[in-house]
N, C-alpha and C. Protein backbone atom coordinates (compact mmCIF):
# COMPACT_ATOMS: atom_id res chain seq x y z
N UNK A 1 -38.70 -33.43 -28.48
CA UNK A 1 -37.52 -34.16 -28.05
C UNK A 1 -36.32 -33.75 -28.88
N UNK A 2 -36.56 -33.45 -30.10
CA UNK A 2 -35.54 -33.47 -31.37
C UNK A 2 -35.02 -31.49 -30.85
N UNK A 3 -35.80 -31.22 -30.62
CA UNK A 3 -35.80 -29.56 -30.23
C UNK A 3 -34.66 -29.93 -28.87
N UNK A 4 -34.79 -30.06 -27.36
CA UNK A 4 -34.17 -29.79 -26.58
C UNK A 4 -32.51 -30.63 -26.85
N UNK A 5 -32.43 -32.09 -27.97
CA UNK A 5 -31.83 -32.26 -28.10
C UNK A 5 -30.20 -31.49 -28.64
N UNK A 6 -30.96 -30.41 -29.60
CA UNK A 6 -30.29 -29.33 -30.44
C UNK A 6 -29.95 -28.13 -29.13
N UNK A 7 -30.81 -27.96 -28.62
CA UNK A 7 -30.55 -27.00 -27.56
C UNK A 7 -29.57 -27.66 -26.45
N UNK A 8 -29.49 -28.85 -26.08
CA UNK A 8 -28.37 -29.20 -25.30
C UNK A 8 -27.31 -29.45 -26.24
N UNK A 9 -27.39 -29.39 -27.52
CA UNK A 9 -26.08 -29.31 -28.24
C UNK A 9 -25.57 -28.21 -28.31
N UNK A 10 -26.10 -27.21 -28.60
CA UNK A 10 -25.81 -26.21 -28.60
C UNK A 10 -24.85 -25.58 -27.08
N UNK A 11 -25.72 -25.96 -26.48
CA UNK A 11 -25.08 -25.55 -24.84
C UNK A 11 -23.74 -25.90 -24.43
N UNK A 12 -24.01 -27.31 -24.62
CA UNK A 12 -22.53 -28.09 -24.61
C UNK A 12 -21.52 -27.60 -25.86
N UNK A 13 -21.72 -27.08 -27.00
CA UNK A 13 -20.19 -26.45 -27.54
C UNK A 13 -20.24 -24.93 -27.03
N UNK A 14 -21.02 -23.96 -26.46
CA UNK A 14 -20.92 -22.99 -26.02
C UNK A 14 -19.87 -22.86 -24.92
N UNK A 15 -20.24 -23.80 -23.76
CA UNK A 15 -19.54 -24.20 -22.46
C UNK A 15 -18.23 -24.64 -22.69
N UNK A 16 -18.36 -25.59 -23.79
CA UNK A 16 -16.79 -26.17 -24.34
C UNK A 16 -15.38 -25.21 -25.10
N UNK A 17 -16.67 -24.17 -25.64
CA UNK A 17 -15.78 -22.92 -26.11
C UNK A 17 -15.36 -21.92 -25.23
N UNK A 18 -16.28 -21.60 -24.43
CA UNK A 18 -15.88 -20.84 -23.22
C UNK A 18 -14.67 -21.31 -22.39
N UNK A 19 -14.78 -22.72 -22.26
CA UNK A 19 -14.14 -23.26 -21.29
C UNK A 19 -12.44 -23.29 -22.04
N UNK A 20 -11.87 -23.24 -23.88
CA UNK A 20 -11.30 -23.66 -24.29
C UNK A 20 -10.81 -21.66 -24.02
N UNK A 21 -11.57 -20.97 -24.55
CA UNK A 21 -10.95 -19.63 -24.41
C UNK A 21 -10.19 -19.25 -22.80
N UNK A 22 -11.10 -20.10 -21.97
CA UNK A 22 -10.52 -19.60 -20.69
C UNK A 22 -8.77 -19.82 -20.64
N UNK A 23 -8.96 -21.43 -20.87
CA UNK A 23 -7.73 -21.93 -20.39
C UNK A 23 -6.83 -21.52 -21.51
N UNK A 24 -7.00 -20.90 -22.66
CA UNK A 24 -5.90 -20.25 -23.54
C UNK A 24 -5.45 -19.08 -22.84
N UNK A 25 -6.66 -18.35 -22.95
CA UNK A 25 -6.50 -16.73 -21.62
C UNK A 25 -5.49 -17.40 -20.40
N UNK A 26 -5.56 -18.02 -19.72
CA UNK A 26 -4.81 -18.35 -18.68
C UNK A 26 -3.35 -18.85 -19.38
N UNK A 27 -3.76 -19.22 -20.08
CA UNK A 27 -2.06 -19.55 -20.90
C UNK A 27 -1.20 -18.38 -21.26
N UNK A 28 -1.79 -18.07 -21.93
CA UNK A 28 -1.31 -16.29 -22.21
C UNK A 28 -1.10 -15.76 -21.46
N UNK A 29 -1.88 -15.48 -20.08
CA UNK A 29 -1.52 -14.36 -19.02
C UNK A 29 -0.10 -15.18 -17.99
N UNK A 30 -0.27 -16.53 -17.96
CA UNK A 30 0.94 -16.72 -17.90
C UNK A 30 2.23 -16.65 -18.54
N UNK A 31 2.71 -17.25 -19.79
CA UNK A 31 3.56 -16.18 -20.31
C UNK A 31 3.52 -14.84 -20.28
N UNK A 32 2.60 -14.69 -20.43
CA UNK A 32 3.27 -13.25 -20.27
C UNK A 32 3.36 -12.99 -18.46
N UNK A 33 3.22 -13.25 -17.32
CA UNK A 33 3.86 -12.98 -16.48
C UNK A 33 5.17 -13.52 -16.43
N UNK A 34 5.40 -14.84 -16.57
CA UNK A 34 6.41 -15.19 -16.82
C UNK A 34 7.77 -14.31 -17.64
N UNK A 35 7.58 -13.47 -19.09
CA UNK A 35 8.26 -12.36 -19.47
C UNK A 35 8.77 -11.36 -18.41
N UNK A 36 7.51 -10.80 -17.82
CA UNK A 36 7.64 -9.60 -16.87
C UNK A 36 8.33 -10.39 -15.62
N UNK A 37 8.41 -11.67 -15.06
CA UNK A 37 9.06 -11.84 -14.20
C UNK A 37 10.44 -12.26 -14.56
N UNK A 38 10.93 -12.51 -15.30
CA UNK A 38 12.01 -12.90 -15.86
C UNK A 38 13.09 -11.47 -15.54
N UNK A 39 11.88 -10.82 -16.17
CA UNK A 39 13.09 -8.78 -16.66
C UNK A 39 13.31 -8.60 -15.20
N UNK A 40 12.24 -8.66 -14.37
CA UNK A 40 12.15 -8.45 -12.75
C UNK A 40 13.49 -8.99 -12.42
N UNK A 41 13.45 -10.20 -12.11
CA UNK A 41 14.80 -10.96 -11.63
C UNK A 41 15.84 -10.77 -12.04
N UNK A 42 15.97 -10.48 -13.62
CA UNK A 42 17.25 -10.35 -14.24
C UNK A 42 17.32 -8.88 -13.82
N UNK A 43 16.66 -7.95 -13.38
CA UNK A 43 16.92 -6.37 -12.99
C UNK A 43 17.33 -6.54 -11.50
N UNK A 44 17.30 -7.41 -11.02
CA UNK A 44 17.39 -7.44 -9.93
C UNK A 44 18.41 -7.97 -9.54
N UNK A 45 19.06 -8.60 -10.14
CA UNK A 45 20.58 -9.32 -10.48
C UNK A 45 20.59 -10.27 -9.78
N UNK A 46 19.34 -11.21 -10.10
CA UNK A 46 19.42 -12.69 -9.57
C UNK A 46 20.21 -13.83 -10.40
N UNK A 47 20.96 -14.05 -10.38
CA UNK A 47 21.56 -15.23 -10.77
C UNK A 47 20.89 -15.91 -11.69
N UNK A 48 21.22 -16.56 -13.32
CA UNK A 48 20.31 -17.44 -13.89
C UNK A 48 20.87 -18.89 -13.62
N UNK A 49 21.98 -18.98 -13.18
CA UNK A 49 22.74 -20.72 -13.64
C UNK A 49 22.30 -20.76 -11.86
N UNK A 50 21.39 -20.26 -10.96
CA UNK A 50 20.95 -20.83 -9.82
C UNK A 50 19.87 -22.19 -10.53
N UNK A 51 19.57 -22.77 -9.63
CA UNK A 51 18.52 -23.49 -10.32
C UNK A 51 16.95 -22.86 -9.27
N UNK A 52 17.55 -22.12 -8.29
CA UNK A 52 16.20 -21.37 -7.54
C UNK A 52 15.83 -20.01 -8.20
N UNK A 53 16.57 -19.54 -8.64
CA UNK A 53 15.77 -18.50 -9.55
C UNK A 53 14.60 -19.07 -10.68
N UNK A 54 14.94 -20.42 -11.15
CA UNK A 54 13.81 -20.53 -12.54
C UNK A 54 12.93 -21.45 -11.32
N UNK A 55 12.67 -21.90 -9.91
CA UNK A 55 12.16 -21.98 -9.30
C UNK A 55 11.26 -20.84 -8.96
N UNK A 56 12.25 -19.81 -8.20
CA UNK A 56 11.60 -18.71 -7.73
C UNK A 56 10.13 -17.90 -9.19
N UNK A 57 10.88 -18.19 -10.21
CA UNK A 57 10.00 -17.41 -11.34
C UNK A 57 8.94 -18.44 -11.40
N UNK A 58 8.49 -19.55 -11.68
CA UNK A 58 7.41 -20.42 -11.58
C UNK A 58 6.86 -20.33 -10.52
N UNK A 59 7.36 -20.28 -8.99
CA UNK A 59 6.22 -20.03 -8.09
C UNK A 59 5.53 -18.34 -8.14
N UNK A 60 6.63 -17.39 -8.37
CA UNK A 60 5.91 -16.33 -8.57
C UNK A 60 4.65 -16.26 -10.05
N UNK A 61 5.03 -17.06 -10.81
CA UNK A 61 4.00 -17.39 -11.63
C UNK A 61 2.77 -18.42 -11.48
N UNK A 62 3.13 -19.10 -11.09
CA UNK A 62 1.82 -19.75 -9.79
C UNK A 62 1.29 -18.77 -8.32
N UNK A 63 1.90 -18.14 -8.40
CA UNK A 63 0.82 -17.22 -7.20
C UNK A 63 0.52 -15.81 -8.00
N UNK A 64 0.58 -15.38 -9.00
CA UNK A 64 0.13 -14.41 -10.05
C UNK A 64 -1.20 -15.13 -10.51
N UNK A 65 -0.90 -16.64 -10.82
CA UNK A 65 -1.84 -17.11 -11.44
C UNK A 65 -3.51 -17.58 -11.15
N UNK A 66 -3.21 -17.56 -9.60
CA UNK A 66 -3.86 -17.97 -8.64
C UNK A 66 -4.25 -17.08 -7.50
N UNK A 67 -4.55 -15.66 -7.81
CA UNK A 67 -3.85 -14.43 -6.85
C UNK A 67 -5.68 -15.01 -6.34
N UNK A 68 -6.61 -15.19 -6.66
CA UNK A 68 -7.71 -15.13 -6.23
C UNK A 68 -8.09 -15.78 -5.12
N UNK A 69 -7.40 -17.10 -5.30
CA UNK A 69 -7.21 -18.10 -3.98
C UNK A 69 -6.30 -17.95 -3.11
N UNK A 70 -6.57 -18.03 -1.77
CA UNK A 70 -5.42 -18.10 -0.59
C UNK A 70 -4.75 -19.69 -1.07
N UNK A 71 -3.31 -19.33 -0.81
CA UNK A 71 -2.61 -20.60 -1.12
C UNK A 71 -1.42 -20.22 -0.46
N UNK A 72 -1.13 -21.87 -0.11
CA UNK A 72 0.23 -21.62 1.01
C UNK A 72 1.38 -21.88 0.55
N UNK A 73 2.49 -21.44 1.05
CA UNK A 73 3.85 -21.54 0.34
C UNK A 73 4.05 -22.73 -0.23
N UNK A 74 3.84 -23.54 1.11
CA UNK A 74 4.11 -25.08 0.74
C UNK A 74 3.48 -25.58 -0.29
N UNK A 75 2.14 -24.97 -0.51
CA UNK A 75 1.68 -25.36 -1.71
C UNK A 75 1.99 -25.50 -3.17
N UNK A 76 2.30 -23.78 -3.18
CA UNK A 76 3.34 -23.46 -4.37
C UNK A 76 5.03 -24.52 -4.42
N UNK A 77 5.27 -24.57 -3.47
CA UNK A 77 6.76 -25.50 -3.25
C UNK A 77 6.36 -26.75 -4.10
N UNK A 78 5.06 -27.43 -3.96
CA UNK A 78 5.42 -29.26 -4.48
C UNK A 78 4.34 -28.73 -5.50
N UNK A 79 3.42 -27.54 -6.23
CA UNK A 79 3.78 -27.24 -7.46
C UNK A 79 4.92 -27.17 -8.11
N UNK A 80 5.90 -26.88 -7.81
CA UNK A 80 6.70 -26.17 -8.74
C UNK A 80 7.61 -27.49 -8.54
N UNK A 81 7.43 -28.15 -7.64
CA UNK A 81 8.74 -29.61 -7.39
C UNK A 81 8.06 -30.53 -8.52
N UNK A 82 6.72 -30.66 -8.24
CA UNK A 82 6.15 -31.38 -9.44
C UNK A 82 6.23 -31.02 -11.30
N UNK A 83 6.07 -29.92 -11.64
CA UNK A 83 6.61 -29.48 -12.69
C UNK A 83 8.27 -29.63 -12.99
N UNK A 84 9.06 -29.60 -12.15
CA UNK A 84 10.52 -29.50 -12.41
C UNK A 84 10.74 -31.39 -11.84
N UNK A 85 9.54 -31.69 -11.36
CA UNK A 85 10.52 -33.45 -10.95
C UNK A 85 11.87 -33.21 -9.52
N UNK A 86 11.11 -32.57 -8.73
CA UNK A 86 12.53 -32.12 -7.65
C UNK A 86 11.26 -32.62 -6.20
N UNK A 87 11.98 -32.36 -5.30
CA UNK A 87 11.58 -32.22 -4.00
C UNK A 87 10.85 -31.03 -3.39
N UNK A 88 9.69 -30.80 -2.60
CA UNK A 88 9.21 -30.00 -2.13
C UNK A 88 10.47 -29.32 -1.24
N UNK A 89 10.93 -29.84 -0.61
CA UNK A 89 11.82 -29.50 0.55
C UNK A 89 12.97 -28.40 -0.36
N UNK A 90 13.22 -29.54 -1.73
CA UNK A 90 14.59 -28.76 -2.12
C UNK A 90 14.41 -27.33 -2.80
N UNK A 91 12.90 -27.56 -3.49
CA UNK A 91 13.13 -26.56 -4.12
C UNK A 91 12.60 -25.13 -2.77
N UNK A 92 12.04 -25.26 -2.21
CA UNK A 92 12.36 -24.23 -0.49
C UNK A 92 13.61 -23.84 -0.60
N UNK A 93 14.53 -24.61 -0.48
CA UNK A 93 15.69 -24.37 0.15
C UNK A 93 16.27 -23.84 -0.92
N UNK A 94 16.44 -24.21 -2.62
CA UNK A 94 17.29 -23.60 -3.46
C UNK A 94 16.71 -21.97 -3.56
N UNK A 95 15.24 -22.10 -3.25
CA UNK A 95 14.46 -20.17 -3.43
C UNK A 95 15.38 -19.33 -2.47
N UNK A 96 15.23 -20.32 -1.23
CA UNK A 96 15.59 -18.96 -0.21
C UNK A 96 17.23 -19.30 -0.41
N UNK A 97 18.20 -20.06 -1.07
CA UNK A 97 19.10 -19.81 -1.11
C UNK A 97 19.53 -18.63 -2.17
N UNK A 98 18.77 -18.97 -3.39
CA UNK A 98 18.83 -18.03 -4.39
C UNK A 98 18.13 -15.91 -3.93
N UNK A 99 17.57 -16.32 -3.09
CA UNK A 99 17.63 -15.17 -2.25
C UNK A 99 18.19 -14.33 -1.31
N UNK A 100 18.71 -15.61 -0.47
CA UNK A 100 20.08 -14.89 0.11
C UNK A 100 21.43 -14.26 -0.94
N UNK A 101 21.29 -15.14 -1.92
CA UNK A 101 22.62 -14.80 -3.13
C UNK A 101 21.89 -13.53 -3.36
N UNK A 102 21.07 -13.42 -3.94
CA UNK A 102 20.16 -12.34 -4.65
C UNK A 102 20.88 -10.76 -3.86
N UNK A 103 20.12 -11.06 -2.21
CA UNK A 103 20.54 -10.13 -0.79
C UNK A 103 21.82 -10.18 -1.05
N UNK A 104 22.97 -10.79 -1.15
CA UNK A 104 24.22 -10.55 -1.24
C UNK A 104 24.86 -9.94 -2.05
N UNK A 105 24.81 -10.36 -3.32
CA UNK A 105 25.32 -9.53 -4.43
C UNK A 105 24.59 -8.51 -5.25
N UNK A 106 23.19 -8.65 -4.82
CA UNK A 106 22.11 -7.55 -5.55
C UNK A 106 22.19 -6.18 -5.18
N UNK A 107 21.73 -5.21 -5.81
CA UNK A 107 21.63 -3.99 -5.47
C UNK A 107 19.86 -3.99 -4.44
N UNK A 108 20.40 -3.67 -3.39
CA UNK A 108 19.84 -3.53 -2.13
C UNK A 108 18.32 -2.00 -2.63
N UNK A 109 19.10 -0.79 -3.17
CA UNK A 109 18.16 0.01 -3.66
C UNK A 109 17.25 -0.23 -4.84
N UNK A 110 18.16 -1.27 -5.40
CA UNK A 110 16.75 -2.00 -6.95
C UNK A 110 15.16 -2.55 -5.73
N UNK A 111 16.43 -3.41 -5.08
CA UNK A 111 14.68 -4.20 -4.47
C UNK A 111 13.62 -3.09 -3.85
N UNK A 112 14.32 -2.47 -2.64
CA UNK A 112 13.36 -1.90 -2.21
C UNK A 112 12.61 -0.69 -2.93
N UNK A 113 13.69 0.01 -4.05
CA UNK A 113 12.61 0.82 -5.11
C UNK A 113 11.76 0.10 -5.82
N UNK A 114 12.09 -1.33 -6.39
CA UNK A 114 10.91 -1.88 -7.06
C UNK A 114 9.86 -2.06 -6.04
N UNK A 115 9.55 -2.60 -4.56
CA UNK A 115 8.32 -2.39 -3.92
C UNK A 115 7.96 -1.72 -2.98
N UNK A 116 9.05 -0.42 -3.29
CA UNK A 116 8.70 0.90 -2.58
C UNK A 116 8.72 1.07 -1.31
N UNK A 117 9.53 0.87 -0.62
CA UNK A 117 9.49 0.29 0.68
C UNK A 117 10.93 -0.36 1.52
N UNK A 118 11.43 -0.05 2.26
CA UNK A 118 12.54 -0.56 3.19
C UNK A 118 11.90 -2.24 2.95
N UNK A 119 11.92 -2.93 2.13
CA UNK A 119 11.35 -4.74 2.30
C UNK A 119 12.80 -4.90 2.60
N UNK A 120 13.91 -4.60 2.41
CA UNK A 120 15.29 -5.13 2.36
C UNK A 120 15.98 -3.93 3.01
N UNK A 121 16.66 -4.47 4.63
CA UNK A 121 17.69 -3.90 4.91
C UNK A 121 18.64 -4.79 5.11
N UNK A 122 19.84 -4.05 6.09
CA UNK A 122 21.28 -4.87 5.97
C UNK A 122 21.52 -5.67 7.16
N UNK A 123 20.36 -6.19 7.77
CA UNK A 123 20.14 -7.01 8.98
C UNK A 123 19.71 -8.41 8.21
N UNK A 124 18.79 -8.43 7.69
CA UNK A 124 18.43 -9.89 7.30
C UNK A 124 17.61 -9.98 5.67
N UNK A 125 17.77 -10.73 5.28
CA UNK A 125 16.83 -11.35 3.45
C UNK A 125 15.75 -11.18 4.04
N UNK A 126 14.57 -11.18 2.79
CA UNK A 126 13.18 -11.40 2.99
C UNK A 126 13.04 -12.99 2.70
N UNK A 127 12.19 -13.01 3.12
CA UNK A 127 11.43 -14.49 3.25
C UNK A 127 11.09 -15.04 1.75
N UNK A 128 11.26 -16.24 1.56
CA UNK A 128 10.72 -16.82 0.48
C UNK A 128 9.24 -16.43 0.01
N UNK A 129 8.20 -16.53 0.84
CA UNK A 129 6.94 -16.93 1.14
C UNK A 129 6.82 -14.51 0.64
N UNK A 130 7.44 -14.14 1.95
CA UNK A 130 7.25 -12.79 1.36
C UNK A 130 7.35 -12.39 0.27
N UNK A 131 8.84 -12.83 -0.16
CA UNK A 131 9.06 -12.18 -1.42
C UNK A 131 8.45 -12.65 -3.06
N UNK A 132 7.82 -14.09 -2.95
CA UNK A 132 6.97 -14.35 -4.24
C UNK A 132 5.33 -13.30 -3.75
N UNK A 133 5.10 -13.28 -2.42
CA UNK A 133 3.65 -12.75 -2.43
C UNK A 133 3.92 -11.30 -2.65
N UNK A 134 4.84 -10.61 -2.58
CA UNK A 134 4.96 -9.33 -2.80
C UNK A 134 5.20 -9.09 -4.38
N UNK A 135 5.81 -9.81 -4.95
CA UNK A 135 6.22 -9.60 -6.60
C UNK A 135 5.11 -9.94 -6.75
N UNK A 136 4.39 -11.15 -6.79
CA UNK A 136 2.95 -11.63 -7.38
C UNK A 136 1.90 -10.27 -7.43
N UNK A 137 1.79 -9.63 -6.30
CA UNK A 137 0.99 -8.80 -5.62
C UNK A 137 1.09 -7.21 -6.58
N UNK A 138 2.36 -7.11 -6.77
CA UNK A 138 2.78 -5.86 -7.45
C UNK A 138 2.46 -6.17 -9.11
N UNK A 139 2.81 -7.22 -9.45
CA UNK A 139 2.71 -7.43 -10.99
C UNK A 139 0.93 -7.36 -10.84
N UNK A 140 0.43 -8.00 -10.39
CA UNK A 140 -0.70 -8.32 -10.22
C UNK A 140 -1.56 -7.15 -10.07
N UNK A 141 -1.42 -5.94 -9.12
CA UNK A 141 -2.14 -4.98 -8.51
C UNK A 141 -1.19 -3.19 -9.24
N UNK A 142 -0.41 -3.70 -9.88
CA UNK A 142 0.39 -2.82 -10.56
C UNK A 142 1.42 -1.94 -9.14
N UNK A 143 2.21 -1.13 -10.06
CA UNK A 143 3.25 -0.81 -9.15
C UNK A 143 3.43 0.56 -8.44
N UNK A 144 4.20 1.11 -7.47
CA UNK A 144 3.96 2.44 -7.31
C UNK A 144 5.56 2.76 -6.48
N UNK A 145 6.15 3.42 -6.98
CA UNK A 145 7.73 3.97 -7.17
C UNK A 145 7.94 4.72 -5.87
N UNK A 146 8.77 4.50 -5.21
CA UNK A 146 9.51 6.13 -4.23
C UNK A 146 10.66 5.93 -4.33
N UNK A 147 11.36 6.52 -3.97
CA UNK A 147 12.67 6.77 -3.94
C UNK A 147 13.22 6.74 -2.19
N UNK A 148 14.07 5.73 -1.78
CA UNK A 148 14.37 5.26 -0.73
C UNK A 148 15.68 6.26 -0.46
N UNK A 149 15.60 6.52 0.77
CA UNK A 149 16.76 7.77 1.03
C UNK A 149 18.04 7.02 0.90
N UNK A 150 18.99 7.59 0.04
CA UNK A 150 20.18 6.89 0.26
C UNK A 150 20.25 6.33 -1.35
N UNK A 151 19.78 6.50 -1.80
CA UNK A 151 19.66 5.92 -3.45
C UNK A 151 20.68 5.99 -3.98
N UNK A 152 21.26 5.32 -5.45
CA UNK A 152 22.10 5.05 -5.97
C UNK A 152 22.84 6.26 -6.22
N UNK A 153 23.88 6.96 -6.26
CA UNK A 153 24.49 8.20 -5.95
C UNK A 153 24.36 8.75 -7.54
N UNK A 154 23.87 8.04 -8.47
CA UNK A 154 23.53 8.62 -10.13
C UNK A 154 22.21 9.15 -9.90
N UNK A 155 21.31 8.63 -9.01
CA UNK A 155 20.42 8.99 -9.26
C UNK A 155 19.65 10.14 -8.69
N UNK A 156 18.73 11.03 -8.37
CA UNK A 156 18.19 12.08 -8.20
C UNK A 156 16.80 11.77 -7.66
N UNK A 157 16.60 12.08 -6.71
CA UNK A 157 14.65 12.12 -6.28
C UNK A 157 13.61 12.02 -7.52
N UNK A 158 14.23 12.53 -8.57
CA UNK A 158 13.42 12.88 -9.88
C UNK A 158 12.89 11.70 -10.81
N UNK A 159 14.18 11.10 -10.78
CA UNK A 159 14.30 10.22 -11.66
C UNK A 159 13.26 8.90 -10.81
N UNK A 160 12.64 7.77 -11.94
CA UNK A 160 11.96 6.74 -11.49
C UNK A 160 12.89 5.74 -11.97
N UNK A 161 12.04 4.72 -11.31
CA UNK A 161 12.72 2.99 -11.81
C UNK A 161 12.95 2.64 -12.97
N UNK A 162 11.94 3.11 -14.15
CA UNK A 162 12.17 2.80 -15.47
C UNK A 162 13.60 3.87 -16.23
N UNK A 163 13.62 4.44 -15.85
CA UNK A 163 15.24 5.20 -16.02
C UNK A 163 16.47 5.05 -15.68
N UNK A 164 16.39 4.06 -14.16
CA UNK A 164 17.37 3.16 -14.07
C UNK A 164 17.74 2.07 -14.85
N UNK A 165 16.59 1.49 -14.65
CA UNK A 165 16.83 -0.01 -15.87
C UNK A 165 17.45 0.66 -17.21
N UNK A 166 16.38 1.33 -17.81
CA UNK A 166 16.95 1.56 -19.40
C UNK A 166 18.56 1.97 -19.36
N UNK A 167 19.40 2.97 -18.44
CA UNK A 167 20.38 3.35 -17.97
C UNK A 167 21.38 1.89 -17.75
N UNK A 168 21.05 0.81 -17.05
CA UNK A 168 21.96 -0.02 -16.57
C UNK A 168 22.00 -1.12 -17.39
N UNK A 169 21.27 -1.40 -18.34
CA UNK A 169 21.50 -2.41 -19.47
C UNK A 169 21.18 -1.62 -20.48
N UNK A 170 21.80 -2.05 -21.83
CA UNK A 170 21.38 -1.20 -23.39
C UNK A 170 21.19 -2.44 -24.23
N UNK A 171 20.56 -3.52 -23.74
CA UNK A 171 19.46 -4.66 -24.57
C UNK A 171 19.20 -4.55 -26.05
N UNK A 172 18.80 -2.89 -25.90
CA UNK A 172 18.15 -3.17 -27.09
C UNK A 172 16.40 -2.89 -27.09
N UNK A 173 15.84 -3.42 -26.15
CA UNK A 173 14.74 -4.13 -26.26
C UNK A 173 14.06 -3.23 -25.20
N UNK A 174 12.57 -3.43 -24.82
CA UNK A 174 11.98 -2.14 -23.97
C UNK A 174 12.48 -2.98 -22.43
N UNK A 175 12.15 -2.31 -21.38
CA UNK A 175 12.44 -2.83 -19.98
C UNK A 175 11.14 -3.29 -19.60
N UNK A 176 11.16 -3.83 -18.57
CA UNK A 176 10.39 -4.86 -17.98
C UNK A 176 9.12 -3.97 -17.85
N UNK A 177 9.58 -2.84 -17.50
CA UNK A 177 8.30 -1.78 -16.72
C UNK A 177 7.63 -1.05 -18.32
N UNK A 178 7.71 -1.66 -19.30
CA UNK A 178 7.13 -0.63 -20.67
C UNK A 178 6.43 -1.78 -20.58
N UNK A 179 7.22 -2.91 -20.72
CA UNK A 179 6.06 -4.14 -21.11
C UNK A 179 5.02 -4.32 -19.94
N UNK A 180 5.01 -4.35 -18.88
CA UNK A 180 4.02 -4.25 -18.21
C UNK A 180 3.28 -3.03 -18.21
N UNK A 181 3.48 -1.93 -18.99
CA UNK A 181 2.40 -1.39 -19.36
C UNK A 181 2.12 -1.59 -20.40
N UNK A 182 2.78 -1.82 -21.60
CA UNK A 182 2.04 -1.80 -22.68
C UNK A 182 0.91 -3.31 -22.38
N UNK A 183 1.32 -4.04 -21.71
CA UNK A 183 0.00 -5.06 -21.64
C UNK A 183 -1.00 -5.17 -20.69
N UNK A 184 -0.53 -4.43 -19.72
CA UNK A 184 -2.03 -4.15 -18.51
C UNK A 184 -1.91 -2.80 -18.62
N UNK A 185 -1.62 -1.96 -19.19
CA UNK A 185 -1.70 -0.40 -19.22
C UNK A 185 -1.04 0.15 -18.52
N UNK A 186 -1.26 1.36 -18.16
CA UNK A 186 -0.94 2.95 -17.73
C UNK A 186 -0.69 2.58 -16.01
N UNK A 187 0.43 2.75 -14.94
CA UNK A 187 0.20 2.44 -14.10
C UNK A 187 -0.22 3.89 -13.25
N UNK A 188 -0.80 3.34 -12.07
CA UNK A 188 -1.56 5.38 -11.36
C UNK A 188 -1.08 5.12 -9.83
């Protein structure tokens, strides 16, 4: 009796430690997406005094976080209303407003070189719902560069994304795309 007692003690701080490393690991990998989405947005010349951009970065950090489960926009929406104390409805409406701003004053060739792809032409914004599952998806599954015809007139077929950034701010500090490798590695 005194034997299985020790052995279910044992079990139970094993499980309790496992369970304490997990949810630190999950803490961590959120900040740190949170970092890498921050450089994202701010490269992307999203607005910070929006209040849907530090929206938009928490749901893209709730669907990074959660990439394993199917989950619906709306879902992420009254997450992120619940953390901030707002409305499901409003914070919808401040994302995709902060996205249309984004589409308006942003550089049109940042977005679609960051996910490689025409996602943004001069007909209409991407979708709320698109554009966190596509950033989530890329941070998440790592990234892969082309060069969209028509590119910024500095730049050259040659040149990649991380040469723009370092080029258009002098921070100081590495760009968004070093730190996402130096912490998930080498991208291919």
């Amino acid at each position: 009796m005194k034997v299985s007692n020790e052995t279910e003690d044992r079990t139970n701080q094993q499980s309790t430690a496992t369970a304490t490393t997990n949810v630190t690991r999950l803490h961590r990998d959120r900040e740190r997406y949170r970092q890498i989405i921050k450089q994202i947005l701010f490269d992307l010349n999203f607005r910070s005094k929006l209040v849907g951009t530090q929206y938009l970065e928490e749901a893209i950090v709730v669907r990074c976080s959660f990439a394993q489960k199917t989950i619906r926009a709306m879902d992420i929406y009254k997450y992120v209303a619940l953390h901030h104390s707002a409305n499901p409805v409003n914070v919808e409406r401040a994302i995709r407003n902060t996205l249309y701003d984004c589409y308006r004053h942003g550089e049109l060739a940042k977005i679609n070189k960051l996910f490689g792809t025409r996602i943004v032409n001069n007909a209409y914004p991407p979708t709320s719902s698109d554009f966190i599952c596509e950033v989530a998806s890329r941070i998440r599954y790592g990234f892969k560069y082309t060069d969209p015809p028509n590119e910024h007139a500095a730049l050259n077929n040659t040149q990649d994304y991380s040469e723009l950034v370092a080029s258009t701010h002098a921070l100081g500090g590495d760009s968004w795309q070093d730190r996402f490798t130096s912490i998930f590695g080498k991208n291919k």
